[in-house]
N, C-alpha and C. Protein backbone atom coordinates (compact mmCIF):
# COMPACT_ATOMS: atom_id res chain seq x y z
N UNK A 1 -35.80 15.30 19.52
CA UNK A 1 -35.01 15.36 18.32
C UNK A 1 -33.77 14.48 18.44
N UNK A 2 -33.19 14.45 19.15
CA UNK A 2 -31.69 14.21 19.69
C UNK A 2 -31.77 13.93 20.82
N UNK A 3 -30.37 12.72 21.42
CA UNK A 3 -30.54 12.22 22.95
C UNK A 3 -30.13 13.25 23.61
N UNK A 4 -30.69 13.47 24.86
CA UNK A 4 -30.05 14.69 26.10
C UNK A 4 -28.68 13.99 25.89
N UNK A 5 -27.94 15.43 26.47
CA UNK A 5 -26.16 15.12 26.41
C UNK A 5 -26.03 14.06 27.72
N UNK A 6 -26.79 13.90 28.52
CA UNK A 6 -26.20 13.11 29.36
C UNK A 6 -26.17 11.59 28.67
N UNK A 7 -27.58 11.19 28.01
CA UNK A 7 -27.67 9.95 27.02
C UNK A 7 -26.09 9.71 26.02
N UNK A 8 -26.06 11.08 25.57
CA UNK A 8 -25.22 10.78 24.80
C UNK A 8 -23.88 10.91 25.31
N UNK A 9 -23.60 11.46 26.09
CA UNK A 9 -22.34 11.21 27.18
C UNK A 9 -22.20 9.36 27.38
N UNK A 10 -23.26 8.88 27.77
CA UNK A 10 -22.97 7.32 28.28
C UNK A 10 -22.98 6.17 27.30
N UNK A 11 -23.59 6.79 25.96
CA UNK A 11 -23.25 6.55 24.50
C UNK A 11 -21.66 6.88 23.92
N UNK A 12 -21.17 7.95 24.24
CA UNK A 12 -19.91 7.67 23.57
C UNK A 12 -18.84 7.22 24.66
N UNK A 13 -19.33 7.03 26.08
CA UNK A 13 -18.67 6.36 26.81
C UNK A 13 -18.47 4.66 26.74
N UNK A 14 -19.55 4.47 26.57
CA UNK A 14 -19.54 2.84 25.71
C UNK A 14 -18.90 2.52 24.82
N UNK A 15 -19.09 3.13 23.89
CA UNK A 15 -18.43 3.04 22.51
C UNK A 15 -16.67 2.88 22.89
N UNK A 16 -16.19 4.30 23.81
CA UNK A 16 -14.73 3.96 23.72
C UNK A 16 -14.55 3.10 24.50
N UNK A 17 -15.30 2.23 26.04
CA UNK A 17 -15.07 1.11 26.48
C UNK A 17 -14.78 -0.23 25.40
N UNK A 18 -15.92 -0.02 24.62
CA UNK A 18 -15.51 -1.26 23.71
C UNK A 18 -15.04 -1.20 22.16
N UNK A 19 -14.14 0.12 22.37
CA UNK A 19 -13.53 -0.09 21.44
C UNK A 19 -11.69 0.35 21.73
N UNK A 20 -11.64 0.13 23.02
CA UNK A 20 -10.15 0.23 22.96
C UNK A 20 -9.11 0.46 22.55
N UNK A 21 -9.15 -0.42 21.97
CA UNK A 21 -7.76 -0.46 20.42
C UNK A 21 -7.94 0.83 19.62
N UNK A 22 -8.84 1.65 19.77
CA UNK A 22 -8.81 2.76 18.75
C UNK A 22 -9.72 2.81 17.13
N UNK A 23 -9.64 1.37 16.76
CA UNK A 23 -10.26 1.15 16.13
C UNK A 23 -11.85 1.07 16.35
N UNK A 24 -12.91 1.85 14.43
CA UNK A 24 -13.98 1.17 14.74
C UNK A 24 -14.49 0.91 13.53
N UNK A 25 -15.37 -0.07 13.72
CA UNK A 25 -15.63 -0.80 12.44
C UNK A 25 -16.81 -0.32 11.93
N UNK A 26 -17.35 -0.38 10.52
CA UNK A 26 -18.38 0.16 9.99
C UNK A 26 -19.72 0.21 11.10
N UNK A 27 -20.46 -1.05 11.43
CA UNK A 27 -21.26 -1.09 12.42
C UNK A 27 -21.38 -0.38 13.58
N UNK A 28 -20.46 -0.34 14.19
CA UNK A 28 -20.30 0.08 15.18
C UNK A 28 -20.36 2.00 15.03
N UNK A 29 -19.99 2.18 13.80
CA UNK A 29 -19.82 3.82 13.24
C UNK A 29 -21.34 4.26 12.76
N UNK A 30 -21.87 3.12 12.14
CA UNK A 30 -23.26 3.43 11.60
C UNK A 30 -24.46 3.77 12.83
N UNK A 31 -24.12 3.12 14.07
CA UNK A 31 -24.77 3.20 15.48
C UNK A 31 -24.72 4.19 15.83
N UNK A 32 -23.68 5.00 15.34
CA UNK A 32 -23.87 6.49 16.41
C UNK A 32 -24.11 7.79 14.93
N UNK A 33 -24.25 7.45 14.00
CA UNK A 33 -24.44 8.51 13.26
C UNK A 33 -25.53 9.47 13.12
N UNK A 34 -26.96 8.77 13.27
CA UNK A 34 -28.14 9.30 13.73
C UNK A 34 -27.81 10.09 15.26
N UNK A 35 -27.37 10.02 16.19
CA UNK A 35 -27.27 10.98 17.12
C UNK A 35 -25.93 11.84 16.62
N UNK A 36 -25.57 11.65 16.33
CA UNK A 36 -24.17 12.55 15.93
C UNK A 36 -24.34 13.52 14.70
N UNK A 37 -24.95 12.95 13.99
CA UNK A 37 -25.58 13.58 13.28
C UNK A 37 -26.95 15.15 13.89
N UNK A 38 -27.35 14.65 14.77
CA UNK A 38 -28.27 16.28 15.18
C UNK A 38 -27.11 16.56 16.19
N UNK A 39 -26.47 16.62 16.86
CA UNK A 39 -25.19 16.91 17.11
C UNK A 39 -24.21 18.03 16.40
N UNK A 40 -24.06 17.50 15.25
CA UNK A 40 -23.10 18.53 14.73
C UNK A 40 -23.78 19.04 13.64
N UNK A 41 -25.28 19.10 13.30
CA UNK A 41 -26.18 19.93 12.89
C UNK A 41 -26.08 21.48 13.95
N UNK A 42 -26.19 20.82 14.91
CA UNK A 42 -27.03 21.66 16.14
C UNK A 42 -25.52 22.35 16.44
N UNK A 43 -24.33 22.30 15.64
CA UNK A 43 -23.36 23.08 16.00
C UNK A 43 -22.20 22.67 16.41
N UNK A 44 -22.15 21.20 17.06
CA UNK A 44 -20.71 20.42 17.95
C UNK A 44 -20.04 20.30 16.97
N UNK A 45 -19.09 19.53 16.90
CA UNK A 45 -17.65 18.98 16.52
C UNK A 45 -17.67 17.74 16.80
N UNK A 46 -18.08 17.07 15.69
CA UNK A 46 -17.48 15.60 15.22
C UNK A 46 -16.20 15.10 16.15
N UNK A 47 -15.45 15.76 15.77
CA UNK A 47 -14.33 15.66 16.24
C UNK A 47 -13.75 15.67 17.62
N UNK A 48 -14.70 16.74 18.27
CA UNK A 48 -14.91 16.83 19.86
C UNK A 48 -15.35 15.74 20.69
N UNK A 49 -16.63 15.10 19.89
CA UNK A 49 -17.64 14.06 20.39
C UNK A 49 -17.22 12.83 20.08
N UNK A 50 -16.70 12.54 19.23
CA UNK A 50 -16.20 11.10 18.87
C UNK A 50 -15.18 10.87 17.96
N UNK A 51 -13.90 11.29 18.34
CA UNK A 51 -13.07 11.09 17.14
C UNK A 51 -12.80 9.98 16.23
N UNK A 52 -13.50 8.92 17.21
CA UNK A 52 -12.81 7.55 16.32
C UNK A 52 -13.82 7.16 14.90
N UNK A 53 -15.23 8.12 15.47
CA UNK A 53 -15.75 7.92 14.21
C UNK A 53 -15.58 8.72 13.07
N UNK A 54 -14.64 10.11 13.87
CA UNK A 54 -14.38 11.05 12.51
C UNK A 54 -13.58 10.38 11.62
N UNK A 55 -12.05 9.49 12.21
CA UNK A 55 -11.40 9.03 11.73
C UNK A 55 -12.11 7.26 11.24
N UNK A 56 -13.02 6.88 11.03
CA UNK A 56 -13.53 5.88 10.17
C UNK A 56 -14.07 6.57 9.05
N UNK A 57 -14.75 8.05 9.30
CA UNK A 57 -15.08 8.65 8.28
C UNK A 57 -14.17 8.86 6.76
N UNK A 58 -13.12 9.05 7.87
CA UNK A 58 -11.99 9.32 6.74
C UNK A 58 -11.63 8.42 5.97
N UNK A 59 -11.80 7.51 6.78
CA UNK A 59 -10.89 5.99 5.99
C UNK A 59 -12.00 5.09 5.03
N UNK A 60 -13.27 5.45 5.46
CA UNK A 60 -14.24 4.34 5.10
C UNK A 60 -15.41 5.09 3.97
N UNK A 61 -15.04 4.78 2.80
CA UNK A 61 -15.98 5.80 1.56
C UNK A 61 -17.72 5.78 1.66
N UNK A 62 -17.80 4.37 2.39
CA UNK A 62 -18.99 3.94 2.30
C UNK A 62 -19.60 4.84 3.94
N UNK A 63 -18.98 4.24 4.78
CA UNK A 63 -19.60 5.37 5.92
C UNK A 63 -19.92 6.55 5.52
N UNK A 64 -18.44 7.31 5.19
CA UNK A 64 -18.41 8.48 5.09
C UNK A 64 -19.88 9.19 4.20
N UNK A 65 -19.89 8.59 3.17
CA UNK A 65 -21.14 8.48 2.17
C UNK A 65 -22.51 8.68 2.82
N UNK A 66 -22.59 7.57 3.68
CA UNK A 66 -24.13 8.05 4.61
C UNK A 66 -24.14 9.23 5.54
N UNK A 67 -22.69 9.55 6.05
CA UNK A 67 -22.49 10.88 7.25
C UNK A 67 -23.02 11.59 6.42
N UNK A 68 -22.51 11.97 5.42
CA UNK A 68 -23.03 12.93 4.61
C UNK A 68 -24.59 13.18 4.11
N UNK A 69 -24.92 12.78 3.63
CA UNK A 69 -26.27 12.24 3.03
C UNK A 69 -27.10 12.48 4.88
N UNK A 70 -26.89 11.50 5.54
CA UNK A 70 -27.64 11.95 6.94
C UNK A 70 -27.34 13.10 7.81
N UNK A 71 -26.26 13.95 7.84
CA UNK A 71 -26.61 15.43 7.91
C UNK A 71 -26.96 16.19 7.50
N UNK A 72 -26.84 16.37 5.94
CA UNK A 72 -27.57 16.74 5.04
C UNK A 72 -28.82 16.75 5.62
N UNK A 73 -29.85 15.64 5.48
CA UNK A 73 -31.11 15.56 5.71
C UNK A 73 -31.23 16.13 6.93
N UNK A 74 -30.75 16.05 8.30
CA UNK A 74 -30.89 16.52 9.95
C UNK A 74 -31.01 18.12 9.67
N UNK A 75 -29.85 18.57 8.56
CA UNK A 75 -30.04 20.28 8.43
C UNK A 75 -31.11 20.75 8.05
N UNK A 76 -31.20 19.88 6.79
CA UNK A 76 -32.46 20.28 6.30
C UNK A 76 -33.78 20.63 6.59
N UNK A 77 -34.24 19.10 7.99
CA UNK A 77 -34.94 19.18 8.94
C UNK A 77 -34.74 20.72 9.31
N UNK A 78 -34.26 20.64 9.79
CA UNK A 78 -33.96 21.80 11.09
C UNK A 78 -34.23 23.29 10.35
N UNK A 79 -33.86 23.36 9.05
CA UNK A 79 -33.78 24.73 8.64
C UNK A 79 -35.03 24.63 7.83
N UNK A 80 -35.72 23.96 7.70
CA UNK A 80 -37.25 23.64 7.16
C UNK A 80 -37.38 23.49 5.56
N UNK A 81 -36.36 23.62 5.32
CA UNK A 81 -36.07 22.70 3.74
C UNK A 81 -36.61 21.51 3.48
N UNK A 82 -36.63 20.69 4.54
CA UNK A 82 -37.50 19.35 4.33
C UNK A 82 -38.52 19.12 5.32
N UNK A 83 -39.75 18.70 5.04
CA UNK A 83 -40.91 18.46 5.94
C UNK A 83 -41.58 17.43 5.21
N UNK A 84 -42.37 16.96 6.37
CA UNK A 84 -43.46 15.91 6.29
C UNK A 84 -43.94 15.66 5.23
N UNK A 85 -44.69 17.10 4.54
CA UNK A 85 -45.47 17.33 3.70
C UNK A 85 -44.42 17.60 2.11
N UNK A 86 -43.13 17.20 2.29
CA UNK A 86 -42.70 17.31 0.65
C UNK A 86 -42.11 16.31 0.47
């Protein structure tokens, strides 16, 4: 479903290597939303796991727009609202 936490441990360890400055740019935000997304389905904190993308969320209408829309769908998955077959 989702990367093991260790995957995703060396995933958001990358991310803040190369993003230093604090800043992150749409691309770079759109890369981790599919795992972050069954992530804070499955219960985490956005905010815990990657703040810099919470805070692009905030700033960026168009990101923010797909976070939404793609957890949406991950819950849905999960709580069987959406399947294969509809």
């Amino acid at each position: 479903m989702g990367l093991p936490d260790e995957q995703l441990r060396k995933l958001i360890d990358h991310i803040f290597v190369s993003h230093q400055d604090g800043e992150m740019d749409c691309d770079s935000c759109n890369c981790q939303l599919e795992c972050l997304a069954e992530k804070v389905a499955g219960g985490a904190s956005l905010h815990d796991l990657l703040p810099a993308v919470e805070a692009h969320l905030r700033c960026c209408v168009d990101c923010r727009e797909e976070w939404q829309a793609l957890l949406c769908i991950v819950r849905a998955e999960r709580d069987g609202s959406l399947s294969a077959s509809n």
